[in-house]
N, C-alpha and C. Protein backbone atom coordinates (compact mmCIF):
# COMPACT_ATOMS: atom_id res chain seq x y z
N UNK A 1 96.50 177.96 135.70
CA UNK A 1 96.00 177.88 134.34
C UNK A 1 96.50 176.57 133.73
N UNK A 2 95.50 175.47 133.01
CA UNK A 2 95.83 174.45 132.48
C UNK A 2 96.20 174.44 131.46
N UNK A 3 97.16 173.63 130.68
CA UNK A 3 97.73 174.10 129.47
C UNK A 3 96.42 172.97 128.15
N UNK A 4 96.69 173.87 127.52
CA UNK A 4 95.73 173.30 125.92
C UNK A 4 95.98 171.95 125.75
N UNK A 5 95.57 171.03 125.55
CA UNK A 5 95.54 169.79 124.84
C UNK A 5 95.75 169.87 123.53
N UNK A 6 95.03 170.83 122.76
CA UNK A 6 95.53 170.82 121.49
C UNK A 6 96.79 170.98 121.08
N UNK A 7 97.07 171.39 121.81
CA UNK A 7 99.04 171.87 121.61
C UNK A 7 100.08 170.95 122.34
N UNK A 8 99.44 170.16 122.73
CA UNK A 8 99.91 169.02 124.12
C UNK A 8 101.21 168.44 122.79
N UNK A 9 102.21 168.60 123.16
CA UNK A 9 103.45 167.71 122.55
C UNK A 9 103.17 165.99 122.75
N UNK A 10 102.51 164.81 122.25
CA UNK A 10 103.05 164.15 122.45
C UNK A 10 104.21 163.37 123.12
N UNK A 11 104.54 162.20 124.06
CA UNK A 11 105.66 161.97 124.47
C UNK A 11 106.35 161.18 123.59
N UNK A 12 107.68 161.32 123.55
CA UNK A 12 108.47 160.31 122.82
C UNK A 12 108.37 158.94 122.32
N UNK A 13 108.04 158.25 121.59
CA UNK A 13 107.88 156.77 121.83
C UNK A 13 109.23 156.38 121.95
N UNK A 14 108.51 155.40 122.91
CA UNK A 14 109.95 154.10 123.15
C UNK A 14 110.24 153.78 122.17
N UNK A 15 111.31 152.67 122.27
CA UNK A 15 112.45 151.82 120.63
C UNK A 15 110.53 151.20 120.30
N UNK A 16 110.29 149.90 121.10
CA UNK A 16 109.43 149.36 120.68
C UNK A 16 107.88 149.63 119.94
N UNK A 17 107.66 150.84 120.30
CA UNK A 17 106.63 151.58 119.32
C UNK A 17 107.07 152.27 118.09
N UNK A 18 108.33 153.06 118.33
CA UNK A 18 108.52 153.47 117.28
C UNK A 18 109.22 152.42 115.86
N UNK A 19 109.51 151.04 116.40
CA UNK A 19 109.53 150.08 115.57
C UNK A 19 108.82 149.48 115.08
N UNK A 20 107.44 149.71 115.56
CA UNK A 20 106.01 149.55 114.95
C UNK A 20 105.33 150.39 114.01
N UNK A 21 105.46 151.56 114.76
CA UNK A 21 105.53 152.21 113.45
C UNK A 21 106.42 152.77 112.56
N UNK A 22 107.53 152.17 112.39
CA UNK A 22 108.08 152.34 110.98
C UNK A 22 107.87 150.86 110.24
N UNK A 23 107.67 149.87 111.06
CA UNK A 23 106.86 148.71 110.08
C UNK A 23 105.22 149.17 109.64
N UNK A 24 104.45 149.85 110.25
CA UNK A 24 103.52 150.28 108.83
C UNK A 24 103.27 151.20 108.42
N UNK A 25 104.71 152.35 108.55
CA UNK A 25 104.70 153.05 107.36
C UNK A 25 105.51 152.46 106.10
N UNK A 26 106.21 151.24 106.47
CA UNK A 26 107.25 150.40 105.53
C UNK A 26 106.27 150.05 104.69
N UNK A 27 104.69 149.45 105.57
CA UNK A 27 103.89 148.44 104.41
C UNK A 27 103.47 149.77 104.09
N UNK A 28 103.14 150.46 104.34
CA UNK A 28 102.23 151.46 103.59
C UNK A 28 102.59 152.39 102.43
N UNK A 29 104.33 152.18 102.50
CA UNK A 29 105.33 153.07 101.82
C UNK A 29 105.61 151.75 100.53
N UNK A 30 105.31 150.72 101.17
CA UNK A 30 105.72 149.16 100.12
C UNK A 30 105.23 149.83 98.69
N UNK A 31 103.97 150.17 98.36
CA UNK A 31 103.24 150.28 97.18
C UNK A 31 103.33 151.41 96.84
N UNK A 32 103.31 151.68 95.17
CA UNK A 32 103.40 152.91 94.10
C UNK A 32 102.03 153.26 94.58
N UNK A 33 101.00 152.92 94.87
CA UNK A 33 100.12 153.39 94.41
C UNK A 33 99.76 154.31 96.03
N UNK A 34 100.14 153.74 96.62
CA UNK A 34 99.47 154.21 98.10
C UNK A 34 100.41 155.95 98.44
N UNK A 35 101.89 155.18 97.72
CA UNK A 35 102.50 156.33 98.37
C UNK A 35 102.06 157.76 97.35
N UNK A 36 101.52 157.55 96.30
CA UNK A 36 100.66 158.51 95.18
C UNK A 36 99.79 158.90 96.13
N UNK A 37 98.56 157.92 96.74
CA UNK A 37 97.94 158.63 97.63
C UNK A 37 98.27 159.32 98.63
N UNK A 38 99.57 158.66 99.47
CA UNK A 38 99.81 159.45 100.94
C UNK A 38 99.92 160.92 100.56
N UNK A 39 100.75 160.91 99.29
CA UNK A 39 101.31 162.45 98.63
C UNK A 39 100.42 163.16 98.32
N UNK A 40 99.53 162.84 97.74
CA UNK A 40 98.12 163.64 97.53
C UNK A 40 97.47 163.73 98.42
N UNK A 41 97.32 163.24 99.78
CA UNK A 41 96.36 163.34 100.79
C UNK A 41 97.49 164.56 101.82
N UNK A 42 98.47 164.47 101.68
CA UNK A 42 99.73 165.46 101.96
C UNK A 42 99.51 167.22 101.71
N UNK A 43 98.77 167.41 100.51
CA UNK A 43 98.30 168.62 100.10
C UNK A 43 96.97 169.18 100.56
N UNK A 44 96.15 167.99 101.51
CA UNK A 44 95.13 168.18 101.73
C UNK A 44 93.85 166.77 101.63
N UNK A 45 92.99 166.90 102.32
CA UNK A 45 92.10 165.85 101.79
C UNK A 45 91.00 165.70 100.74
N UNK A 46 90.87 164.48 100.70
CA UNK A 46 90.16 164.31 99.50
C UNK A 46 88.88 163.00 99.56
N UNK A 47 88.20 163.16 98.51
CA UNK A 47 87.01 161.86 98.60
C UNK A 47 87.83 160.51 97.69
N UNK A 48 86.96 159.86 97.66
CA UNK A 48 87.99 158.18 97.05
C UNK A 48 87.62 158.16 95.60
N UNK A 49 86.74 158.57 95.10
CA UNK A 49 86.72 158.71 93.46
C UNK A 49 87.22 159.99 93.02
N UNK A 50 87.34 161.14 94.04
CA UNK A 50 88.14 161.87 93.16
C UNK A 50 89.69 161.33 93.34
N UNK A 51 90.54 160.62 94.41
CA UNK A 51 91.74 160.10 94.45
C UNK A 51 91.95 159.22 93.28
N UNK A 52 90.20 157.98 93.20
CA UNK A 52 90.81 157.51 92.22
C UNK A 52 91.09 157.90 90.30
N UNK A 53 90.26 159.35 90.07
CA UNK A 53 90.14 159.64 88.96
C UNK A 53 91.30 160.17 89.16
N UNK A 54 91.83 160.94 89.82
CA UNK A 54 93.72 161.56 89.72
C UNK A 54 94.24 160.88 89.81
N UNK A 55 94.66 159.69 89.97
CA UNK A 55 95.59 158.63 90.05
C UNK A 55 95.29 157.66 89.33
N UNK A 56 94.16 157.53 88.26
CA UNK A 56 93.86 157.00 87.17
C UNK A 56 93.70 155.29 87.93
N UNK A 57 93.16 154.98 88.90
CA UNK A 57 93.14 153.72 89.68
C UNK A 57 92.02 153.62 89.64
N UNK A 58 91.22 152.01 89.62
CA UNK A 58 89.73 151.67 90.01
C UNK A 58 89.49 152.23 91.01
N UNK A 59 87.94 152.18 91.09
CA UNK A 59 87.38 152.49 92.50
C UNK A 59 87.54 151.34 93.45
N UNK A 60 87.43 150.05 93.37
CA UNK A 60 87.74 149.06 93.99
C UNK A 60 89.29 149.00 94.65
N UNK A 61 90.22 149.42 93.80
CA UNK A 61 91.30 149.50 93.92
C UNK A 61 91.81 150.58 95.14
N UNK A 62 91.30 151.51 94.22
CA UNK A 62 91.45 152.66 95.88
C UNK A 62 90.89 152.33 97.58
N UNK A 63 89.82 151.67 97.21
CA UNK A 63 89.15 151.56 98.39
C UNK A 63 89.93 150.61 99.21
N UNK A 64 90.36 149.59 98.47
CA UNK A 64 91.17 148.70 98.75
C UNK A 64 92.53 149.20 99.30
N UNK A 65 93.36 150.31 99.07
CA UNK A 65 94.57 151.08 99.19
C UNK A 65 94.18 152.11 100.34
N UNK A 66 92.77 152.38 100.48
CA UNK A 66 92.74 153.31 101.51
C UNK A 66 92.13 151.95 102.57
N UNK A 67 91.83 151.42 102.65
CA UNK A 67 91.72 149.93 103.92
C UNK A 67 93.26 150.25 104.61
N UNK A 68 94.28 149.98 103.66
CA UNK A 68 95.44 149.22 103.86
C UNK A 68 95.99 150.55 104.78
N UNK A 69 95.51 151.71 104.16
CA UNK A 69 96.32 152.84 104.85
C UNK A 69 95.55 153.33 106.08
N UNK A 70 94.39 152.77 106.13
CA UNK A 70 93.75 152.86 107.92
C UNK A 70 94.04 151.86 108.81
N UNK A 71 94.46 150.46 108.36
CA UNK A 71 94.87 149.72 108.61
C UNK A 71 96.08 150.04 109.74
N UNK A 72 97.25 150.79 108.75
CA UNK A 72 98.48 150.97 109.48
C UNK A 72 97.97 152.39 110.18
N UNK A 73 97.50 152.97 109.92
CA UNK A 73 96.94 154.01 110.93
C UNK A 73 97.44 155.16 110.61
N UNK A 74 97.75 155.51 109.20
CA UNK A 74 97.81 157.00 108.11
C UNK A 74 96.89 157.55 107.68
N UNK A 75 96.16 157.13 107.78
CA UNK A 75 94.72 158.17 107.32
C UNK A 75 93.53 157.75 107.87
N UNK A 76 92.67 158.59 107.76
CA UNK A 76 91.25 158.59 108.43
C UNK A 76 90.62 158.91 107.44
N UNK A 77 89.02 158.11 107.61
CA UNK A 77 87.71 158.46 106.83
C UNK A 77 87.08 159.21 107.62
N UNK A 78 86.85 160.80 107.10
CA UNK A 78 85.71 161.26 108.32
C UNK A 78 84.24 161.25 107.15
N UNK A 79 83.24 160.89 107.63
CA UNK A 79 82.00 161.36 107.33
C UNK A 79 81.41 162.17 107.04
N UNK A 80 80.88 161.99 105.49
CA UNK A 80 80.41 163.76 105.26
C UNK A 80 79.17 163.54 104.33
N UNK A 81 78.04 163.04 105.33
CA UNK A 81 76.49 162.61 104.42
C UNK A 81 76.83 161.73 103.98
N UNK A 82 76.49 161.20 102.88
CA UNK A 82 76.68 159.95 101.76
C UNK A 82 77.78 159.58 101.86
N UNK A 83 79.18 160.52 101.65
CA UNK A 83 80.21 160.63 101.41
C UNK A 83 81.41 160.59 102.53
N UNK A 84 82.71 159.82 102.27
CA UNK A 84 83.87 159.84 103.02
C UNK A 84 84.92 160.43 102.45
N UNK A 85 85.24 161.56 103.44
CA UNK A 85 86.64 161.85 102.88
C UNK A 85 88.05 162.24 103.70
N UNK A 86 88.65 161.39 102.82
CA UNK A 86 89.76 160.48 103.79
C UNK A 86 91.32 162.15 104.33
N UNK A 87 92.03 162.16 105.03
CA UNK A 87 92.31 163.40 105.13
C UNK A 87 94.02 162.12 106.15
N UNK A 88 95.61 162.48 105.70
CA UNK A 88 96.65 161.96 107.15
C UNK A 88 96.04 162.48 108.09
N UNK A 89 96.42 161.82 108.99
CA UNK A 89 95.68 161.04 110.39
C UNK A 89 96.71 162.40 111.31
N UNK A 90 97.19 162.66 111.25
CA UNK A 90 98.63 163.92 111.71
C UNK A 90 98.80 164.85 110.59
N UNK A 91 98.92 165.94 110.78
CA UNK A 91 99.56 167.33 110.01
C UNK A 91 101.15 166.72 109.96
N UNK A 92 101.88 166.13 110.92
CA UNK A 92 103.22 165.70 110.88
C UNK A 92 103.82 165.17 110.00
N UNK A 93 102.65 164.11 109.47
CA UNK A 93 102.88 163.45 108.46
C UNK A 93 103.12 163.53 107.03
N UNK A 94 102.29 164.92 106.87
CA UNK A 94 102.73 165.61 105.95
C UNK A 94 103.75 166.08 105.47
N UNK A 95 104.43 166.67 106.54
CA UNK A 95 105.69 166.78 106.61
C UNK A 95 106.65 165.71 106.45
N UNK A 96 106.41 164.96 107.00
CA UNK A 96 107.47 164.24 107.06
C UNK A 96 107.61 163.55 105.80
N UNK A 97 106.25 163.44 105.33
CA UNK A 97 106.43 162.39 103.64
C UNK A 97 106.96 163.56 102.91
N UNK A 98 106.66 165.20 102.54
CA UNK A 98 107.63 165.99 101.79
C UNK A 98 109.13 165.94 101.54
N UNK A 99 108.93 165.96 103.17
CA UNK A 99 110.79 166.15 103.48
C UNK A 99 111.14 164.65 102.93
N UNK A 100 110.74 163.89 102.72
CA UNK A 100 110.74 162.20 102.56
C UNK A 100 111.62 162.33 100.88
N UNK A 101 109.91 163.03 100.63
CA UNK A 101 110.47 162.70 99.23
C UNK A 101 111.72 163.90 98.78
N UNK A 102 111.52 164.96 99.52
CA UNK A 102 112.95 166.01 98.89
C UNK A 102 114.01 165.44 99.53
N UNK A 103 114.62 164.31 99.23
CA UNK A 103 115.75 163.83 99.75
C UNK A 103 116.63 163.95 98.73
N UNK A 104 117.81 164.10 98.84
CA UNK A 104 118.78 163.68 97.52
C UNK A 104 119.40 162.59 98.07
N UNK A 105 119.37 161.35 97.59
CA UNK A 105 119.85 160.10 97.99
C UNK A 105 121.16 159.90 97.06
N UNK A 106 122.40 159.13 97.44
CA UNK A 106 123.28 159.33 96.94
C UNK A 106 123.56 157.66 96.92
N UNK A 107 122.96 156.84 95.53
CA UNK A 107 122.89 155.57 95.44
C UNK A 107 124.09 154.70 94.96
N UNK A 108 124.32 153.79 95.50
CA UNK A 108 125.51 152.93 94.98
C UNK A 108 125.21 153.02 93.46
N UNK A 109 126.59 153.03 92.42
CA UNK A 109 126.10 152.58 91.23
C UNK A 109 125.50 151.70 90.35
N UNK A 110 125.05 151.45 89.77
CA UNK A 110 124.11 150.03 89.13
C UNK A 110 122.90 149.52 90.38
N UNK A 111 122.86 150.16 91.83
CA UNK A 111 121.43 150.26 92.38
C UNK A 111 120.34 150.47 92.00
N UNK A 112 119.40 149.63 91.63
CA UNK A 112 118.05 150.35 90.97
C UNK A 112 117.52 150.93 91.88
């Protein structure tokens, strides 16, 4: 009996991939506005004018912020008629930006 693909664990990445990608989740994490999106695309997916009417951002602007985040390879546009709606590229990711943000960070003083 062959085992599922869907359930297939990924293998570990090496140092050198996984240093790739934490450089573009760095750029992708760089901007207020994107990481608003990653967090909202975190709860589920969504189309690009409703992202940009909840996040009070142009439409140009978003479109522009969701480039940057297919770019580094966090989210996907899937096709739906007329319409795209963008959905993280991994369920993992979700996770991992929650747990991200429930951190209690314990900052030097006068650190902004």
């Amino acid at each position: 009996m062959s085992a599922d693909p869907t359930y297939a664990v990924p293998p570990a990445p090496g140092p050198a991939d996984a240093l790739t990608t934490f450089d573009l989740v760095g750029r992708a994490l760089a901007d207020g506005t994107r990481r608003r999106i990653l967090l909202t695309l975190a709860g589920g997916p969504a189309y690009p004018a409703d992202l940009a009417h909840a996040l009070a951002v142009s439409r140009p602007a978003m479109s522009n912020h969701l480039a940057c985040l297919r770019d580094c390879g966090l989210v996907v546009g899937e096709p739906e008629g007329r319409r795209v709606r963008y959905r993280l590229v991994d369920r993992r990711l979700a996770h991992a930006l929650t747990d991200l943000a429930g951190l209690h960070l314990h900052t030097v003083e006068g650190h902004p």
